[in-house]
C-alpha atoms as a PDB file:
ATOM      1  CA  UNK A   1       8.061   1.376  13.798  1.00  0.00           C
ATOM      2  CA  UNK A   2       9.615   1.729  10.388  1.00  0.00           C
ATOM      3  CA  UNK A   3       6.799   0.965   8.606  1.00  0.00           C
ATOM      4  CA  UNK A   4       4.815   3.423  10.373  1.00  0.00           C
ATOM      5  CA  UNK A   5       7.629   6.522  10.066  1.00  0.00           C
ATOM      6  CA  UNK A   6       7.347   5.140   5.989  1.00  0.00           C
ATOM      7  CA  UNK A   7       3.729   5.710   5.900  1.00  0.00           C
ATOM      8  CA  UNK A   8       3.426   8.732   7.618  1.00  0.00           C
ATOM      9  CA  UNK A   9       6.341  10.042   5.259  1.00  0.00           C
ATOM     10  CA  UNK A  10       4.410   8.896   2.359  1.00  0.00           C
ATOM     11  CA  UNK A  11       1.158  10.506   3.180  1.00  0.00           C
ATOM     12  CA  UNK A  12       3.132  13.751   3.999  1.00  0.00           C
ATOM     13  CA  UNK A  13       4.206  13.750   0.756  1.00  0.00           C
ATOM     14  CA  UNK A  14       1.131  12.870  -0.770  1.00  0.00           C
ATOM     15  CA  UNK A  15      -1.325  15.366   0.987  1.00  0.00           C
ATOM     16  CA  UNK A  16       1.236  18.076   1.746  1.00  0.00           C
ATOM     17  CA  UNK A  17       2.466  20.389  -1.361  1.00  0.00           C
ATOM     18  CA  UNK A  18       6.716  21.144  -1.063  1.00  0.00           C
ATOM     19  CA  UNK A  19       6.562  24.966   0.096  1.00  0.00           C
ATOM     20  CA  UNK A  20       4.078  24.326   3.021  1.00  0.00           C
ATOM     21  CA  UNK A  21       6.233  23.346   5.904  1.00  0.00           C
ATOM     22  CA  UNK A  22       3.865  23.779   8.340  1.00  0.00           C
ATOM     23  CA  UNK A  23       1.704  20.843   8.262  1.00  0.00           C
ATOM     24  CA  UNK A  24       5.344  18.639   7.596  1.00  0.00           C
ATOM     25  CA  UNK A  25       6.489  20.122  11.120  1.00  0.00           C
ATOM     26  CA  UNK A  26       2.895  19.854  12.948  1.00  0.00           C
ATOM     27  CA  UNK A  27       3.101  15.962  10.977  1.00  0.00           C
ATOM     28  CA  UNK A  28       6.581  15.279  12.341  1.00  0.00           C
ATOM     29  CA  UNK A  29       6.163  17.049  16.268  1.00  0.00           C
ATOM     30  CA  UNK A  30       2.864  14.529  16.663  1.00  0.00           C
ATOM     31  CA  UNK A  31       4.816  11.520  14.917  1.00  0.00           C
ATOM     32  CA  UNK A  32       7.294  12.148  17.327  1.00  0.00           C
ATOM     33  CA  UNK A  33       4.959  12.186  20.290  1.00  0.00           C
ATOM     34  CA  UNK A  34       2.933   9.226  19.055  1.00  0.00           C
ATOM     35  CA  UNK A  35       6.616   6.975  18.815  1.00  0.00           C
ATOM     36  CA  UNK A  36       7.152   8.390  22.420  1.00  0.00           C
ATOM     37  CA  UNK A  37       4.361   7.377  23.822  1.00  0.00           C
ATOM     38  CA  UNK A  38       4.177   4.026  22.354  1.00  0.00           C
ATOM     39  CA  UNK A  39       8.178   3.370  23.944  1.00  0.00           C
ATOM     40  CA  UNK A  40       6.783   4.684  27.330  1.00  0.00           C
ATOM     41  CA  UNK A  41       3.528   2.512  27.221  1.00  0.00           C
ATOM     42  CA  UNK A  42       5.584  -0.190  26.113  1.00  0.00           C
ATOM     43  CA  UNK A  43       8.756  -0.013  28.112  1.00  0.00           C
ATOM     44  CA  UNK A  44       7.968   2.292  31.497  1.00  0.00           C
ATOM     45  CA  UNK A  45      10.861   3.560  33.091  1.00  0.00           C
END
């Protein structure tokens, strides 16, 4: 899980210039749904 918030941070910062926040936000809102839907395949509640 680390490794894969690392890489996505890395290729953020590689593809994405500083001022554009946009594609950082879009980057983080589907990281953040990706992790979420790993936990909730993983661990149903």
């Amino acid at each position: 899980m680390t490794n894969r918030i690392f890489y996505f941070r890395h290729m953020n910062g590689v593809f994405s210039p500083p001022t554009d926040s946009l594609p950082k936000l879009a980057l983080v809102i589907a990281m953040f749904i990706q992790i979420v839907i790993v936990t909730h395949g993983s661990f149903p509640l």
